[in-house]
C-alpha atoms as a PDB file:
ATOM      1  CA  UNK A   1     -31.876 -24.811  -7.609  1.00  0.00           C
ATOM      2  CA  UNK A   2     -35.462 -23.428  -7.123  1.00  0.00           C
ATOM      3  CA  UNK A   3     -35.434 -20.170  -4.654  1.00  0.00           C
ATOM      4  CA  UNK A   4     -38.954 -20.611  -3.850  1.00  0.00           C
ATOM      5  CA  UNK A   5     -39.778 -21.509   0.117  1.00  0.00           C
ATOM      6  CA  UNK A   6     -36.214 -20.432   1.013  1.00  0.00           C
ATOM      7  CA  UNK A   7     -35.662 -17.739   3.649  1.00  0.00           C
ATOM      8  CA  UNK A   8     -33.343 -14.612   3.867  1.00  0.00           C
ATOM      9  CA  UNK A   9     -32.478 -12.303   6.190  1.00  0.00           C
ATOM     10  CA  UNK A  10     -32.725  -8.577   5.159  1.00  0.00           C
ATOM     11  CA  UNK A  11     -30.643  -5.898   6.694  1.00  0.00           C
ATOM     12  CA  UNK A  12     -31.167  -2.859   4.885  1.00  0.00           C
ATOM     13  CA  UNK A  13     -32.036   1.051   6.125  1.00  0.00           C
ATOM     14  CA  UNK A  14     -32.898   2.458   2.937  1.00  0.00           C
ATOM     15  CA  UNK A  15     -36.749   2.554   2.373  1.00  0.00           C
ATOM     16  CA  UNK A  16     -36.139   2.714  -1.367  1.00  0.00           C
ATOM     17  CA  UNK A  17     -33.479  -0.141  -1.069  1.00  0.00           C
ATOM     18  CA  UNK A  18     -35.928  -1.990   1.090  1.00  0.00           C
ATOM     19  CA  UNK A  19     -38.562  -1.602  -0.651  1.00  0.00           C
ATOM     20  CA  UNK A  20     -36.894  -3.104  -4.470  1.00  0.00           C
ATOM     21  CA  UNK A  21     -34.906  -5.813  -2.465  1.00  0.00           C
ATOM     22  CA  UNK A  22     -38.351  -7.129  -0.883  1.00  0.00           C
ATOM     23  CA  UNK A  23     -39.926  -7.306  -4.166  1.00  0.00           C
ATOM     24  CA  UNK A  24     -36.834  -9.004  -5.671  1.00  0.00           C
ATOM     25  CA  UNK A  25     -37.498 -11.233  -2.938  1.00  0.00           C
ATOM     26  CA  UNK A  26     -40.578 -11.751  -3.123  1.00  0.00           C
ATOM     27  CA  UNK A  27     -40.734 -12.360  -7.268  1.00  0.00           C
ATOM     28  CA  UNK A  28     -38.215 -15.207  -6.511  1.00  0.00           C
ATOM     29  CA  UNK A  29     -40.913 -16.858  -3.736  1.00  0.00           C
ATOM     30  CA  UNK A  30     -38.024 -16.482  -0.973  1.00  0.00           C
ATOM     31  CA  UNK A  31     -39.404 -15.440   2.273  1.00  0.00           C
ATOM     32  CA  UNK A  32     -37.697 -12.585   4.278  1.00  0.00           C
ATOM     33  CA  UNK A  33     -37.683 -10.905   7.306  1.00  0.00           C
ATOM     34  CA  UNK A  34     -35.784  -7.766   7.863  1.00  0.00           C
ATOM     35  CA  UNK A  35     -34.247  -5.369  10.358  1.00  0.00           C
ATOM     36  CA  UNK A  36     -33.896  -1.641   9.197  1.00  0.00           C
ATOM     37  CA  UNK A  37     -31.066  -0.566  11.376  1.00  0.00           C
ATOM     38  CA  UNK A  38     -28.434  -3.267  12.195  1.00  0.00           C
ATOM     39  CA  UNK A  39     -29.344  -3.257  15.885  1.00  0.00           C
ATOM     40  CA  UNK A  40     -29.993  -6.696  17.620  1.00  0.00           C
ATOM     41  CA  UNK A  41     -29.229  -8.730  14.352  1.00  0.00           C
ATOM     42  CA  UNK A  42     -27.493 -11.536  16.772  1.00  0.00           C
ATOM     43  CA  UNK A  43     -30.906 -12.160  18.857  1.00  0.00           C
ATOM     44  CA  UNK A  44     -32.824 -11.787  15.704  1.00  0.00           C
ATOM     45  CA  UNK A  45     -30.716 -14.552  13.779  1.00  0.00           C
ATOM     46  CA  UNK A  46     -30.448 -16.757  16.919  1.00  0.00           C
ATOM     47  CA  UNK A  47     -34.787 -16.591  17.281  1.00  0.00           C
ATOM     48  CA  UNK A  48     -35.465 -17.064  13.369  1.00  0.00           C
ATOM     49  CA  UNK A  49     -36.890 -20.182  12.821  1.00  0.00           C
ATOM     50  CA  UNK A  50     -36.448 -21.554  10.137  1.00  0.00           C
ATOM     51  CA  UNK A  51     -32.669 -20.080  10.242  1.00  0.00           C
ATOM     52  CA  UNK A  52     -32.015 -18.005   6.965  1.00  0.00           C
ATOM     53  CA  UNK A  53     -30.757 -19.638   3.786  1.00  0.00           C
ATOM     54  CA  UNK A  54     -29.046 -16.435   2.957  1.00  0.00           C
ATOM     55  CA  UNK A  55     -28.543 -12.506   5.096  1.00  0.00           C
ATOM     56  CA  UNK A  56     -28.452  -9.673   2.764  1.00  0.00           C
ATOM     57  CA  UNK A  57     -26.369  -7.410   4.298  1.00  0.00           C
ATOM     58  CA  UNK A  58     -26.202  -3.401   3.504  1.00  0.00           C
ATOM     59  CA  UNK A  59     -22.803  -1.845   4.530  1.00  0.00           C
ATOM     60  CA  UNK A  60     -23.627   1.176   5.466  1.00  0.00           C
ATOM     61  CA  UNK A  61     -26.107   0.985   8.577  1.00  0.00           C
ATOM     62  CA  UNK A  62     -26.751   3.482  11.016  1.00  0.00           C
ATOM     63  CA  UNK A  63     -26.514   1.493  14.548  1.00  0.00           C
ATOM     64  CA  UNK A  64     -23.955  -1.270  13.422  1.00  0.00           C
ATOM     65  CA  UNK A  65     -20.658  -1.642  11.726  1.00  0.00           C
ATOM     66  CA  UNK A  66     -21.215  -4.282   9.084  1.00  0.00           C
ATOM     67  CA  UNK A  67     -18.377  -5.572   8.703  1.00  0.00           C
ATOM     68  CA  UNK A  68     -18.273  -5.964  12.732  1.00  0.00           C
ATOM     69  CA  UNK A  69     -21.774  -7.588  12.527  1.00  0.00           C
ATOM     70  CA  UNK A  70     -20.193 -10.259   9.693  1.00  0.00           C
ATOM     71  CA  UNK A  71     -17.532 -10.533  11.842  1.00  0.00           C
ATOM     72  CA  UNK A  72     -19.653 -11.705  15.351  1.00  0.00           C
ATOM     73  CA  UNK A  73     -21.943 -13.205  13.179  1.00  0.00           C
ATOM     74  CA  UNK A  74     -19.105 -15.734  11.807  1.00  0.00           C
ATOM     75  CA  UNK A  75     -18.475 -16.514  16.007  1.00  0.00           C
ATOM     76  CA  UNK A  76     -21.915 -17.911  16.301  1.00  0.00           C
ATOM     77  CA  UNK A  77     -21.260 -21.728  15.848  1.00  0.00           C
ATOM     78  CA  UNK A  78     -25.196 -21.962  14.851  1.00  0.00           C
ATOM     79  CA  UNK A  79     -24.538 -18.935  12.521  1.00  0.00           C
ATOM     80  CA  UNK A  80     -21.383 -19.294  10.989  1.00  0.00           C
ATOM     81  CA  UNK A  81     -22.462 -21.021   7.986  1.00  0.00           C
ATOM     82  CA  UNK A  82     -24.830 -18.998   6.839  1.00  0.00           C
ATOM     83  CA  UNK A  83     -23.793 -17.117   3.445  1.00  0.00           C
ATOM     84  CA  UNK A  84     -23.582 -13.189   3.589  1.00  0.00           C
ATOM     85  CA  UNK A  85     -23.990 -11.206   0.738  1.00  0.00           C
ATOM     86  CA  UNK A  86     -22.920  -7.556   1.074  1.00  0.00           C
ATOM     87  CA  UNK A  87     -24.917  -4.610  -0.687  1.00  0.00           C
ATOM     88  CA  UNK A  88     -23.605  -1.275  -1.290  1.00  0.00           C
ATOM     89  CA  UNK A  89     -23.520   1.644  -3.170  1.00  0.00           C
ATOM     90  CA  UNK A  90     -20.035   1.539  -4.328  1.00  0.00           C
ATOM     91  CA  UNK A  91     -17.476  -1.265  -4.814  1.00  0.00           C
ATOM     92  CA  UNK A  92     -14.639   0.058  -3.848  1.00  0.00           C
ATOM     93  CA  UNK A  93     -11.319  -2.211  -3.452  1.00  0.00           C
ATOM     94  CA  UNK A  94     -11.154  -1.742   0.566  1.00  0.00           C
ATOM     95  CA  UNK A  95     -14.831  -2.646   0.493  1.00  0.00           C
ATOM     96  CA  UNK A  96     -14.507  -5.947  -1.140  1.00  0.00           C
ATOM     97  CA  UNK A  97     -11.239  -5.949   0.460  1.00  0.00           C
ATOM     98  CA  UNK A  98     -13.078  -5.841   3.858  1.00  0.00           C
ATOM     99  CA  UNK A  99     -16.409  -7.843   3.008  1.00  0.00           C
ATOM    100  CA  UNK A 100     -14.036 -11.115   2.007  1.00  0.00           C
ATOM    101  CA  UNK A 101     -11.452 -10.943   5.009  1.00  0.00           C
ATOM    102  CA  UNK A 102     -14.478 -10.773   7.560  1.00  0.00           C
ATOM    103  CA  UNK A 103     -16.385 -13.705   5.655  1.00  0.00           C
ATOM    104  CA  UNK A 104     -18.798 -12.512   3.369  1.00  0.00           C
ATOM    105  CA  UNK A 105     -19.847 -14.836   0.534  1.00  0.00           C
ATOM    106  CA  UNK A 106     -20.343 -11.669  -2.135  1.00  0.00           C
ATOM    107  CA  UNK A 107     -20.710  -8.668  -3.034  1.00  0.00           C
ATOM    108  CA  UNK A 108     -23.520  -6.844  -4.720  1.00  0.00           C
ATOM    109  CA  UNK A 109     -23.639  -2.962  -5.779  1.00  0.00           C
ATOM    110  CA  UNK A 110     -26.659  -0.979  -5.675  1.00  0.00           C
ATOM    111  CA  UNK A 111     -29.250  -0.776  -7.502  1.00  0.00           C
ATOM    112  CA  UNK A 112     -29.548  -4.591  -7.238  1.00  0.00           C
ATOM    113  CA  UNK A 113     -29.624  -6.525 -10.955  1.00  0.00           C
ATOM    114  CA  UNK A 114     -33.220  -7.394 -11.406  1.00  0.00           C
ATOM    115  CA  UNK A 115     -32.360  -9.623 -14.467  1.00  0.00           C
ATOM    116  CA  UNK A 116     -29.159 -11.461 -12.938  1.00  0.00           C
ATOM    117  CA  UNK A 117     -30.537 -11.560  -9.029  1.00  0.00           C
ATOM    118  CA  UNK A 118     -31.918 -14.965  -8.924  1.00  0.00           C
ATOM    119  CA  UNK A 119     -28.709 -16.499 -10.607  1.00  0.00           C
ATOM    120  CA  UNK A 120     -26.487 -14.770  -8.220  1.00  0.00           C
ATOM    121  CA  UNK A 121     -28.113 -15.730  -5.169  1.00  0.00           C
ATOM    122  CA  UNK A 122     -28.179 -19.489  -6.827  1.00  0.00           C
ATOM    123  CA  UNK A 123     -24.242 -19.173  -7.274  1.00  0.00           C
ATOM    124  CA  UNK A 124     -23.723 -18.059  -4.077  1.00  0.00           C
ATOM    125  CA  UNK A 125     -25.759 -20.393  -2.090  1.00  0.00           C
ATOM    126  CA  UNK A 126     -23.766 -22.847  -4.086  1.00  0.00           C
ATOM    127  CA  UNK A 127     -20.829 -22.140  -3.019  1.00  0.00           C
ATOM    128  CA  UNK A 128     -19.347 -19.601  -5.431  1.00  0.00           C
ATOM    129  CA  UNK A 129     -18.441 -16.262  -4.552  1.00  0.00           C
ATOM    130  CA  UNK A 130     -19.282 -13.178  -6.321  1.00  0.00           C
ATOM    131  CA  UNK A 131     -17.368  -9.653  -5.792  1.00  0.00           C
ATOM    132  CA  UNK A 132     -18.637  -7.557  -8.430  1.00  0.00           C
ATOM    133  CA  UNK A 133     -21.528  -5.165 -10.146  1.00  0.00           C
ATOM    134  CA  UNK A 134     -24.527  -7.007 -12.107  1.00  0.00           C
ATOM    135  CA  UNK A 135     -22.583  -9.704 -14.497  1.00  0.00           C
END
């Protein structure tokens, strides 16, 4: 599957994060938009057009519980389908715990695997799941 001319959603309020996840992106040909704190991701996602092939989705946001954002996002018949992939800087048990019960596709740690990244995000947007650091 060829990554090129897809789009993403990326919700992220690290600048550093940012900054490698956009070139990751960008190296891949997938075209993103983001939102830096987690506020007004529902209005965002329902005014995207194209909708996103895939959200990226940092856990630790300062004006939104992620897991609560996953959770409304999932309620959104229009939404609901799209695959979330969770990014953090630890992958703890209750956090994978956590990202699968509220429908998250996967779960990435930071810093994001420049040499597996395009093979995950192929997995995932076919239909696997991934809960675990770079493979």
């Amino acid at each position: 599957m060829a990554l090129n001319n897809l789009w993403a959603l990326v919700i992220e309020d690290d600048a550093h994060s940012l900054i490698a996840i956009s070139n990751l992106l960008r190296e891949q040909g997938i075209r993103f938009k983001r939102n830096t704190t987690g506020a007004n991701v529902l209005e965002q996602l329902r005014s995207m057009q194209p909708q996103p092939d895939f959200i990226l989705l940092d856990l630790n946001l300062p004006q939104a519980n992620a897991f609560d954002l996953v959770t409304a996002i999932r309620r959104e018949p229009q939404l609901a389908e799209i695959p979330i992939i969770c990014l953090g800087d630890s992958t703890t048990h209750q956090s994978l715990e956590r990202a699968q019960q509220c429908g998250c596709h996967g779960y990435l740690a930071k810093p994001l695997p420049r040499r597996h990244f395009a093979d995950l995000i192929r997995r995932i947007l076919n239909g696997e799941q991934f809960w675990a650091r770079a493979v």
